[in-house]
Protein backbone atom coordinates (compact mmCIF):
# COMPACT_ATOMS: atom_id res chain seq x y z
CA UNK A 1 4.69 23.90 44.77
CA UNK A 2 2.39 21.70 42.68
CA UNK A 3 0.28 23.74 40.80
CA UNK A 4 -3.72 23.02 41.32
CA UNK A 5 -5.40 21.43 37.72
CA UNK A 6 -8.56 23.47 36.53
CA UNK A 7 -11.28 21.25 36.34
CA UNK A 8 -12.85 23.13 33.28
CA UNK A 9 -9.69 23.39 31.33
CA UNK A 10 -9.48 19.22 31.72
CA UNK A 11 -12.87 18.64 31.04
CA UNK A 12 -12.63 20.98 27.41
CA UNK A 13 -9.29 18.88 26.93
CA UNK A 14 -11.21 15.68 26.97
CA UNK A 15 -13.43 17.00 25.15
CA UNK A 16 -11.70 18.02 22.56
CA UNK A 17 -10.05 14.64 22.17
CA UNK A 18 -12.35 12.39 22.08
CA UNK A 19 -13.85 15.14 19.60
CA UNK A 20 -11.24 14.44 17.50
CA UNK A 21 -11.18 10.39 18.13
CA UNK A 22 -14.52 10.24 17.15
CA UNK A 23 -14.53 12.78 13.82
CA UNK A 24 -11.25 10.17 12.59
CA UNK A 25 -12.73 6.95 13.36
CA UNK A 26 -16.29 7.91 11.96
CA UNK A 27 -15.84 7.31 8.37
CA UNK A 28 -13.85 4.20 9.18
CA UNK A 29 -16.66 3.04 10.75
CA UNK A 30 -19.11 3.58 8.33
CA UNK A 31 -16.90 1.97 5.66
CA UNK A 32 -16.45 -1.14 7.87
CA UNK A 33 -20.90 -1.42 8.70
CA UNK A 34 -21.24 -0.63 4.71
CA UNK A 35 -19.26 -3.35 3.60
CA UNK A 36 -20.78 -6.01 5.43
CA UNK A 37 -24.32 -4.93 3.89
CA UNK A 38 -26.44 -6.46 1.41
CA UNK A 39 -26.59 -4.17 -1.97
CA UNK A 40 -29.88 -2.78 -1.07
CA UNK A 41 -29.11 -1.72 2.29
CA UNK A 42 -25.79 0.43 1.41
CA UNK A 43 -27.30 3.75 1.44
CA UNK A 44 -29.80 3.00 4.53
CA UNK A 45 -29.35 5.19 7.70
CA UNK A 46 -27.63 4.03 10.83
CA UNK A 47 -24.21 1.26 11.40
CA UNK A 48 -26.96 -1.82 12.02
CA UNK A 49 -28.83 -2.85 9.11
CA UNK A 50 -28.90 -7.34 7.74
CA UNK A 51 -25.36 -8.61 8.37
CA UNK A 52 -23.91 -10.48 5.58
CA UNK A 53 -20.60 -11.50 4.37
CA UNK A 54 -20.97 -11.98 0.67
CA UNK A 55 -19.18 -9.21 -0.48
CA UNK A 56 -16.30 -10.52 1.72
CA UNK A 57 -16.97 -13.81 0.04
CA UNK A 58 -17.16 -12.49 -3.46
CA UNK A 59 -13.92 -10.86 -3.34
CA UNK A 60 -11.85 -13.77 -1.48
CA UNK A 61 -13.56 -16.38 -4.47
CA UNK A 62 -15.33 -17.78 -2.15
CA UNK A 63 -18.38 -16.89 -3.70
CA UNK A 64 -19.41 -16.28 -7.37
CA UNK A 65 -19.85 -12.58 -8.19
CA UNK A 66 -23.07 -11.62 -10.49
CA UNK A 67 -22.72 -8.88 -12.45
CA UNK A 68 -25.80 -6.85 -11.23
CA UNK A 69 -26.38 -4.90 -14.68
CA UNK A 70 -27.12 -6.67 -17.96
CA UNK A 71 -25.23 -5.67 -20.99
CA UNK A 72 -26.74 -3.65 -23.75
CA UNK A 73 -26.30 -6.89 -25.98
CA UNK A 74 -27.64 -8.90 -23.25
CA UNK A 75 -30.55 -7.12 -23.24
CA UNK A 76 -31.30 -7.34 -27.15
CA UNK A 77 -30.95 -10.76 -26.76
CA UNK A 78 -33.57 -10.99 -24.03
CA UNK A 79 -35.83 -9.23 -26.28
CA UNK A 80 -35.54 -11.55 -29.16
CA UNK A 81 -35.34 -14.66 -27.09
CA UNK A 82 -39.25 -14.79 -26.93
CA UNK A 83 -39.27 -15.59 -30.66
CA UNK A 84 -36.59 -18.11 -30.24
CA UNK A 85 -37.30 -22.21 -30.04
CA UNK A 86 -37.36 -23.41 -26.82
CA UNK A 87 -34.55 -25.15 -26.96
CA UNK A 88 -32.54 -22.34 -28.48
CA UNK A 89 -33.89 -20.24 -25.33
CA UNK A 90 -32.22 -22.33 -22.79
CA UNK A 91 -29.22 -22.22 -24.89
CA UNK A 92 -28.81 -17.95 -25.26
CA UNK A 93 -30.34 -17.72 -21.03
CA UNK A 94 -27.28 -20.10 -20.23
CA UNK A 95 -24.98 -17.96 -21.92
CA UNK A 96 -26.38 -14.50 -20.49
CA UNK A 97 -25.91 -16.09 -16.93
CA UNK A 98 -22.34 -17.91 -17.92
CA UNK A 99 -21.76 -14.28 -18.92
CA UNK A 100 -22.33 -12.37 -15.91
CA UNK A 101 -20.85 -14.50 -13.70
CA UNK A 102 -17.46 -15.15 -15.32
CA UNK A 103 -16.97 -11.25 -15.23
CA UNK A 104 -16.04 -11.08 -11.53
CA UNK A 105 -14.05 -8.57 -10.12
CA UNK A 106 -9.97 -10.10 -9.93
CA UNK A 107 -9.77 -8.76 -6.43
CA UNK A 108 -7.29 -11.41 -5.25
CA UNK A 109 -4.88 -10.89 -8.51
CA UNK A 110 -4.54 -7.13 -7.70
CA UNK A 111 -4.34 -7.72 -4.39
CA UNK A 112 -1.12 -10.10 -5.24
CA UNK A 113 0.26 -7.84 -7.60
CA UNK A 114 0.18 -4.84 -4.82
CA UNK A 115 1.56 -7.58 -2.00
CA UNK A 116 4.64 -8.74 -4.07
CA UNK A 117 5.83 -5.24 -6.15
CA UNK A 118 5.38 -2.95 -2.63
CA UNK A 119 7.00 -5.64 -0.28
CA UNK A 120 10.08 -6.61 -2.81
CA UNK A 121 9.90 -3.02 -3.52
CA UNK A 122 10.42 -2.06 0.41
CA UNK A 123 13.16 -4.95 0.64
CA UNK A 124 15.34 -3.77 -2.01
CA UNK A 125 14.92 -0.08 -0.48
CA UNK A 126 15.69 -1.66 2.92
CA UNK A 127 18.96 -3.56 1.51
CA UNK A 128 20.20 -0.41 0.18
CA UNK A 129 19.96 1.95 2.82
CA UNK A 130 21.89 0.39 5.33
CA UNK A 131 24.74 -0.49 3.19
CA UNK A 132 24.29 3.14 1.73
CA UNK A 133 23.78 4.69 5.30
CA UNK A 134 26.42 2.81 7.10
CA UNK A 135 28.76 4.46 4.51
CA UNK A 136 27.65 7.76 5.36
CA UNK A 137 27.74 7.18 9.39
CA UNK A 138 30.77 5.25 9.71
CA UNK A 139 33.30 5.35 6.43
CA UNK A 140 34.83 8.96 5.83
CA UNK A 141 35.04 9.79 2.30
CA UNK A 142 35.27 13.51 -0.13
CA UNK A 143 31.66 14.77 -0.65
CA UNK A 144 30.41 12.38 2.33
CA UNK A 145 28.54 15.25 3.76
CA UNK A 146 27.41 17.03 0.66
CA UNK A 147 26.06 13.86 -0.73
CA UNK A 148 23.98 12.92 2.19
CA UNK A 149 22.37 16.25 2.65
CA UNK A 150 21.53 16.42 -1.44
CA UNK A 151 19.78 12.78 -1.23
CA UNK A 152 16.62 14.69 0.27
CA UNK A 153 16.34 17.33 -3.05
CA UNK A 154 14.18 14.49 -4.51
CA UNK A 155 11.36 15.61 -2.01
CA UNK A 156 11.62 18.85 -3.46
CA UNK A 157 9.74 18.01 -6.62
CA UNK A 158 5.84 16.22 -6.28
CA UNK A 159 5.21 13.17 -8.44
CA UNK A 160 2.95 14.99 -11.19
CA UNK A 161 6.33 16.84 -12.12
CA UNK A 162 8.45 13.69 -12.44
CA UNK A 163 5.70 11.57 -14.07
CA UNK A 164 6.02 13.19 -17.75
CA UNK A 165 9.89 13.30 -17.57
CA UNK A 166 9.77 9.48 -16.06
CA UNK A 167 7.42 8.07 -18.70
CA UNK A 168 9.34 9.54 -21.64
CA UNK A 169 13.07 8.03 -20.17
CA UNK A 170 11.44 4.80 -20.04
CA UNK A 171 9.65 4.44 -23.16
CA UNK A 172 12.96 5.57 -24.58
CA UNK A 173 14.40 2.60 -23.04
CA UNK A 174 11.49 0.49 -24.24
CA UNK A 175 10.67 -0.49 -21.02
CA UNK A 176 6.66 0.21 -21.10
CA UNK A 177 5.98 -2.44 -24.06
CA UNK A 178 5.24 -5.20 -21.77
CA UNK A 179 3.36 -6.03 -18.44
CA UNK A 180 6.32 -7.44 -16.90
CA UNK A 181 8.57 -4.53 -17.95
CA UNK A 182 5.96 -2.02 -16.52
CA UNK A 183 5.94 -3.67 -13.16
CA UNK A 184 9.90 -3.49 -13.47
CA UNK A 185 9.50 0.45 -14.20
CA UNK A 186 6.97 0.41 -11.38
CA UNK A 187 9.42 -1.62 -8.49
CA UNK A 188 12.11 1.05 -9.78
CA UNK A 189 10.36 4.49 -9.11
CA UNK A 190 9.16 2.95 -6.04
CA UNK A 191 12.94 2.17 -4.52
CA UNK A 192 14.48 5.50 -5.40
CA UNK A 193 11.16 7.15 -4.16
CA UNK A 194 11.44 6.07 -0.91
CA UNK A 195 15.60 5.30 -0.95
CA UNK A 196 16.36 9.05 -0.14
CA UNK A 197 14.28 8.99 3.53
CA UNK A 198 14.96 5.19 4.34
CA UNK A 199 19.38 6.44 3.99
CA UNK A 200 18.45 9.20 6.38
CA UNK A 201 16.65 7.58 8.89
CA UNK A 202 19.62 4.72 9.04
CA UNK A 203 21.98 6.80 8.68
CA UNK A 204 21.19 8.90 11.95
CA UNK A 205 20.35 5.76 13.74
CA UNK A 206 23.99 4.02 12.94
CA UNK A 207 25.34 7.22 14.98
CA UNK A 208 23.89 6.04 17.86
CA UNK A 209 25.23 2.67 18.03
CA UNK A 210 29.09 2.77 19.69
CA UNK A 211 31.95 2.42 16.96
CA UNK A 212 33.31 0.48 19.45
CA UNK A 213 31.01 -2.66 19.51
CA UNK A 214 32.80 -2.80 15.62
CA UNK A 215 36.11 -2.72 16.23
CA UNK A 216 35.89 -4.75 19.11
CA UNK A 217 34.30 -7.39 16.37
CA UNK A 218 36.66 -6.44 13.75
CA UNK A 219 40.01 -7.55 15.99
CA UNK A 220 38.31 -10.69 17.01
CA UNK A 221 38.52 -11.35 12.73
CA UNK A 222 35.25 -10.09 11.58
CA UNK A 223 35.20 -8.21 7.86
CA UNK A 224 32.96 -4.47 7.65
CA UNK A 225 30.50 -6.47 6.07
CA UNK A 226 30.22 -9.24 8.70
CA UNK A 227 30.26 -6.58 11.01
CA UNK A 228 27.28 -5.09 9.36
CA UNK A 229 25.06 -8.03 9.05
CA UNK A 230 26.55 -9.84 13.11
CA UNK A 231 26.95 -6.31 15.14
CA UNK A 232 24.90 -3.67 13.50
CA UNK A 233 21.87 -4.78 11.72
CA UNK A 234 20.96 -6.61 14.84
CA UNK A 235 21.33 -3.80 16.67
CA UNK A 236 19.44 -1.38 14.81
CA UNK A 237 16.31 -3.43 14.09
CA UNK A 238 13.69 -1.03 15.25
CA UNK A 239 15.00 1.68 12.68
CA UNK A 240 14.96 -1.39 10.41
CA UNK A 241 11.04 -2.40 10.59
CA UNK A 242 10.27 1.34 11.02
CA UNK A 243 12.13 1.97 7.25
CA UNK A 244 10.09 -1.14 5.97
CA UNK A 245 6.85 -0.02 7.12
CA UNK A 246 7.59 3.43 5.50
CA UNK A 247 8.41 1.89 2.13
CA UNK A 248 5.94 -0.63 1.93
CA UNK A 249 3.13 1.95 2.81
CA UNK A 250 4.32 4.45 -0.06
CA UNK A 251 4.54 1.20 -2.69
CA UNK A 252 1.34 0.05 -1.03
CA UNK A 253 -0.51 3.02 -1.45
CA UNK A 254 1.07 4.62 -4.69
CA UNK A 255 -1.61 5.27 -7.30
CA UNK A 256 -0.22 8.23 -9.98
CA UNK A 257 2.94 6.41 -11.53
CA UNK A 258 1.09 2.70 -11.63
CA UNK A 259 -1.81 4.28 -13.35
CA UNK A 260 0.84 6.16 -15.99
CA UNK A 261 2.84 2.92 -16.69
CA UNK A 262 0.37 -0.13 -15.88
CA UNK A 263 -2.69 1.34 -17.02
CA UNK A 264 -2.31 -0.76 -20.76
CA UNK A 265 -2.41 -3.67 -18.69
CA UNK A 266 -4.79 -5.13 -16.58
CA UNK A 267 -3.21 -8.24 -15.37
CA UNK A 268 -0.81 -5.85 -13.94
CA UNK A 269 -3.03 -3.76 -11.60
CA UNK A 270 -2.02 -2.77 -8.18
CA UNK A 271 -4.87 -2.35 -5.85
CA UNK A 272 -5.00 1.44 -6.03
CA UNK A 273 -5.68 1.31 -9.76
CA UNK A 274 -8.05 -1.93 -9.33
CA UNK A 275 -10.36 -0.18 -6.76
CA UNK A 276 -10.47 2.81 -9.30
CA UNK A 277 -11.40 0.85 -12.36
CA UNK A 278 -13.89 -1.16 -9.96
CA UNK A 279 -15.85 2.09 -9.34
CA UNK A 280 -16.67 1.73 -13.40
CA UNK A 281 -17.37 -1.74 -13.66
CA UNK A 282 -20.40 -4.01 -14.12
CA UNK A 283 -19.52 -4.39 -9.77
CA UNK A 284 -19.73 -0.58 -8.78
CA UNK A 285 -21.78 -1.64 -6.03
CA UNK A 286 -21.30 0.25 -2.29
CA UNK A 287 -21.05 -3.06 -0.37
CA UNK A 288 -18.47 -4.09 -2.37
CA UNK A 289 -16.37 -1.12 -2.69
CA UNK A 290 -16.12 -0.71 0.87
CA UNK A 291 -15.29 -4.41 1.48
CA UNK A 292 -12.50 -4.05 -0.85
CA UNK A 293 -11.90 -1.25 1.10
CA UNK A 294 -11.62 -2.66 4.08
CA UNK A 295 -9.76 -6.01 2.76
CA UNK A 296 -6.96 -3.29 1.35
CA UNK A 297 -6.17 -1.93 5.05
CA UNK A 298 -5.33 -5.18 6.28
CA UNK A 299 -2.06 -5.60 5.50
CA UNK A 300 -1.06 -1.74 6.16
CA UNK A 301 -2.71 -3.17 10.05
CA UNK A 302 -1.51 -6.22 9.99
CA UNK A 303 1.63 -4.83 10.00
CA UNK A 304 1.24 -2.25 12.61
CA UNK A 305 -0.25 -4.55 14.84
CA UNK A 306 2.85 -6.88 14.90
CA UNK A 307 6.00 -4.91 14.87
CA UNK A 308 4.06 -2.21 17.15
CA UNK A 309 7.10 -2.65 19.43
CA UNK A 310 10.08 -1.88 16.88
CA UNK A 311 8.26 0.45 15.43
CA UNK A 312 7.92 2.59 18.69
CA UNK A 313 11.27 2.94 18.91
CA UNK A 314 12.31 3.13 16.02
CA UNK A 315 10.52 6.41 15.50
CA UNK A 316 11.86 7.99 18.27
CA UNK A 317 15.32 6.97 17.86
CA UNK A 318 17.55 8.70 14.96
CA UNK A 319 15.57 11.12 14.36
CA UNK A 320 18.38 13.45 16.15
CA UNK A 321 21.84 13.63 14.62
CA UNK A 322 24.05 12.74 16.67
């Protein structure tokens, strides 16, 4: 007997969702109309106001980037440059505006530094857990099973507990001196911070794929590790993208250990601590925010968008032990 729908009860469920759709997509929204605003329109009431794209522009270097605010200094000078010979006036108003413009906002240099440290950072987390996770689905060793369960105690214990510990193990090791060797620090707390999930996931995938398919490959001549890299990893590619995505998303979006260990310097900024210090800059401007806003979602889409079909999978599948 089919049982008869309630109108009422579907229309309150639709409702309710598009409820919901709407209250999660509104602030997205307003961040994307913001950002393609001129500076005066930022705070103006509803999504339509003047289209523009120089903040897009400014960012991408496209477009020079005027600081908006003069300079205390700046602004003696401007007072004293009325007493000043005329020729000496063109010479201190040339530097004022030299000045403000060569004080743009490195949007693309963070945005580099973020790109390369969370996807080599994902990578070497990726590399790892399947070697590390086809040991614990397939190879039978003592403390197999104890090990594997312990890798999740990490989780137990929130960044702001690890960060003091962290920083003082590697400034013992003198590894916070440099830029370079910050990133390094950086690219290492990143790996084991996402290592301990990425082994899990793997590892219950593996399960699922037939010992079978190996052996037939090892008997035809093929080593465990050509086995690995012919039979298995091409097997379990959904489970593969979905463990990238994870990592890169964590490295992507990390901001409490790369403001602890890359704060000292600034060619080193990720774009989590670049967005921060551009809230106290000379370019603290709405429009601009929110288009470097915007610009730092791409990728995080971008990569949605394109392994949407792996990734589908990939989350449904392993996430049972077999």
């Amino acid at each position: 007997m089919v049982k008869k729908r309630n109108p009422l009860r579907t229309v309150v469920f639709y409702v309710l969702v598009v409820s919901l759709v709407l209250f999660v997509f509104y602030p997205f929204a307003w961040m994307i109309s913001v950002s393609f605003r001129y500076d005066t329109d930022a705070f103006k009431e509803g999504f339509f106001q003047k289209f523009t794209l120089d903040q897009y522009a400014q960012l991408l270097g496209f477009k020079e980037s005027i600081r908006q605010e003069l300079s205390e200094e700046e602004k003696q000078l401007l007072t004293l440059v009325k007493n000043m010979p005329e020729e000496q006036q063109k010479q201190v108003l040339a530097k004022i505006e030299r000045d403000r413009k060569k004080e743009q906002f490195p949007f693309l240099r963070f945005f580099r530094n973020s790109l390369l440290l969370a996807g080599i950072a994902a990578f070497t987390s990726l590399v790892l857990a399947i070697f590390g996770a086809y040991s614990f689905s397939r190879i039978r060793y003592p403390g197999r099973t104890f090990l594997q369960r312990s890798i999740l105690v990490v989780y137990l214990f929130g960044g702001a507990v690890l960060a003091v510990p962290l920083y003082q193990i590697f400034v013992g090791m003198g590894l916070t001196r440099t830029a370079f060797s910050s990133v390094v620090v950086l690219f290492i707390i990143y790996v084991l911070n996402t290592l301990p999930v990425s082994l899990y996931m793997l590892g219950n995938y593996f399960r699922t794929i037939p010992y079978s398919i190996e052996e037939a490959a090892i008997i035809d001549g093929c080593t465990r590790t050509q086995a690995i890299l012919k039979i298995v990893i091409p097997l379990s590619m959904p489970a593969l993208i979905t463990v990238f995505i994870y990592s890169f998303m964590i490295a992507w979006n990390e901001y409490l250990f790369a403001s602890i260990f890359i704060r000292p310097f600034p060619t080193a900024y990720t774009l989590p601590v670049g967005l921060n210090e551009l809230f106290y800059s000379e370019h603290a401007v709405w429009s601009k925010m929110m288009a470097a806003s915007v610009l730092t979602a791409v990728p995080v889409v971008v990569l949605f968008m394109l392994m949407e079909k792996y990734l589908t999978s990939g989350l449904t599948v392993g996430g049972v032990k077999e």
